[in-house]
Protein backbone atom coordinates (compact mmCIF):
# COMPACT_ATOMS: atom_id res chain seq x y z
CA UNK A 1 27.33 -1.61 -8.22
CA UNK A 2 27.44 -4.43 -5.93
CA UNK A 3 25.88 -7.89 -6.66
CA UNK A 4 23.46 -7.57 -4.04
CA UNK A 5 22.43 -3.83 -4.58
CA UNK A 6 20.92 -4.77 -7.87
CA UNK A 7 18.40 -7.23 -6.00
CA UNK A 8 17.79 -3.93 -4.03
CA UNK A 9 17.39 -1.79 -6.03
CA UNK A 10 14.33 -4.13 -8.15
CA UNK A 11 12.88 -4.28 -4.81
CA UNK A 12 12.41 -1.05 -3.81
CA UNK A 13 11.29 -0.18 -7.81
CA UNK A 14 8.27 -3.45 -7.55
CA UNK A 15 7.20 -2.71 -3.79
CA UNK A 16 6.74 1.20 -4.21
CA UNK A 17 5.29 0.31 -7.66
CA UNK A 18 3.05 -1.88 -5.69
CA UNK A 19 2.41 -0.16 -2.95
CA UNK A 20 1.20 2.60 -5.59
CA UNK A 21 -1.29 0.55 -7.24
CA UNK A 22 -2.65 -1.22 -4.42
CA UNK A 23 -3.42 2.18 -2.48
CA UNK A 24 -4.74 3.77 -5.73
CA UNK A 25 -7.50 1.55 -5.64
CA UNK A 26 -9.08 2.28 -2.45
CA UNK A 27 -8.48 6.01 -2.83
CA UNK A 28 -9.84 6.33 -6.18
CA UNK A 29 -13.17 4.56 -4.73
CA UNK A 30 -12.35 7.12 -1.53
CA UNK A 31 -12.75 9.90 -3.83
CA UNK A 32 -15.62 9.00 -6.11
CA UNK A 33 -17.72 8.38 -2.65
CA UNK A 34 -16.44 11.60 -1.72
CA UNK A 35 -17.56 13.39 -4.55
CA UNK A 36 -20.74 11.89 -4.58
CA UNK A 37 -21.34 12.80 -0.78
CA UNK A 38 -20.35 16.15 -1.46
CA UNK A 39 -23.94 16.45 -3.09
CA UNK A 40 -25.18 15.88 0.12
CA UNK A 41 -23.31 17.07 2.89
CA UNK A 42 -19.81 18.94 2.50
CA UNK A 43 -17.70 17.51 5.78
CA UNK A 44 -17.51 13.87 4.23
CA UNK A 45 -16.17 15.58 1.15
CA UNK A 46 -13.61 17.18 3.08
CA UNK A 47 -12.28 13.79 5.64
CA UNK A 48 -12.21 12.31 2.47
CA UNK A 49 -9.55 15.20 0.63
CA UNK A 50 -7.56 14.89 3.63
CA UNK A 51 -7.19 11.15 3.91
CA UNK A 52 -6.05 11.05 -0.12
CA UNK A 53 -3.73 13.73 0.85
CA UNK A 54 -2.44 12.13 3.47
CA UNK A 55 -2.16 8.97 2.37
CA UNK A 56 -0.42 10.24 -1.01
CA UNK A 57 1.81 11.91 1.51
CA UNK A 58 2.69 9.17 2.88
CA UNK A 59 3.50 7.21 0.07
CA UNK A 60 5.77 9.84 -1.21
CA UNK A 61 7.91 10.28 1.79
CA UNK A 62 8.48 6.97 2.07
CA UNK A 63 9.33 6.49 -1.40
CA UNK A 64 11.54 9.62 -1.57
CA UNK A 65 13.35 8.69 2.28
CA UNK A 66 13.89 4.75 1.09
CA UNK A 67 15.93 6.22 -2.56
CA UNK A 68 17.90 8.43 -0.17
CA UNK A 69 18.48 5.69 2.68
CA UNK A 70 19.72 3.72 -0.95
CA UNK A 71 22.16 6.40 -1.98
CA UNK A 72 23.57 6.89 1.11
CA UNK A 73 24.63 2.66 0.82
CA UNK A 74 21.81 1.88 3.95
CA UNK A 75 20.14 -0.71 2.06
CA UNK A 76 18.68 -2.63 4.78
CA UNK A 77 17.08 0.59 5.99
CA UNK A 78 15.84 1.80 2.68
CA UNK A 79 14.54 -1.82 1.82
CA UNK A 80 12.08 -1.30 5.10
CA UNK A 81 11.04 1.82 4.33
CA UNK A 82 10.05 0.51 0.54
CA UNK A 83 8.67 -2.33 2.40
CA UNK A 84 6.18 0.16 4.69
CA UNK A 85 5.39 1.69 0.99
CA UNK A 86 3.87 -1.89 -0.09
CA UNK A 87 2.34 -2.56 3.49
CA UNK A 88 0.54 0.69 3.42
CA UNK A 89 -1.02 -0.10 0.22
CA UNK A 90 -1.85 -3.61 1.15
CA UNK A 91 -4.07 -2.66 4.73
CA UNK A 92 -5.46 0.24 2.32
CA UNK A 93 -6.71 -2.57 -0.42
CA UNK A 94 -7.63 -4.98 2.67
CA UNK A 95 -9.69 -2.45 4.76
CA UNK A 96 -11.42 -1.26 1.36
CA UNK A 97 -12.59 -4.96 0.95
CA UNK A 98 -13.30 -5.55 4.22
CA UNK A 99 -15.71 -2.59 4.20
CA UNK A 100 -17.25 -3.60 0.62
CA UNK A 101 -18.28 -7.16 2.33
CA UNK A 102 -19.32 -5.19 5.38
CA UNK A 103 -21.74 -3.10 4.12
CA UNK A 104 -23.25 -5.67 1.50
C-alpha cells in the first residue's frame, strides 16, 4: 500500500465515523419527536420515518460508493464522497441547533 493511501484510508474511516455520529444526533431527537407526535397526529410520525430512512440511506451509499471508489485506486474521488458523508452530518447537527435556538 502506497504511502499516501494510508492517509486515505484514516480519512475516509474518521469522516464516515463522523459523519455517523454527528447525523445520529439529530435523528435520534428526529425520532423521539416523532414518536411523541405520533400520540397526536400520525402524518408527522410518518415525514419523520422517511427522513431517518433517507438520511440513513444516504449515509450508507456514500459510505459503501467512497470504499469502492478506494478499491478501485480513485482516491481523490472516494475521499469526496467520504467527505459528503461528514458534510451531511455536519448541516444535520447545524440545522438541529439552529432549530433548538429557534424555537426557544
Amino acid at each position: 500500500m502506497a504511502y499516501h493511501r494510508i492517509f486515505v484510508v484514516i480519512w475516509l474511516i474518521l469522516s464516515q465515523l463522523g459523519g455517523a455520529v454527528l447525523a445520529l444526533a439529530p435523528l435520534l431527537l428526529a425520532g423521539v419527536f416523532g414518536m411523541l407526535m405520533a400520540f397526536g397526529a400520525l402524518e408527522p410520525f410518518f415525514w419523520t420515518i422517511a427522513f431517518i430512512c433517507g438520511v440513513l440511506f444516504t449515509l450508507f451509499s456514500l459510505t459503501i460508493a467512497s470504499w469502492i471508489a478506494f478499491f478501485r485506486k480513485k482516491d481523490k474521488v472516494a475521499s469526496i464522497l467520504s467527505g459528503l458523508c461528514l458534510l451531511i452530518g455536519a448541516v444535520l447537527f447545524i440545522a438541529m441547533e439552529y432549530l433548538f435556538k429557534s424555537s426557544s
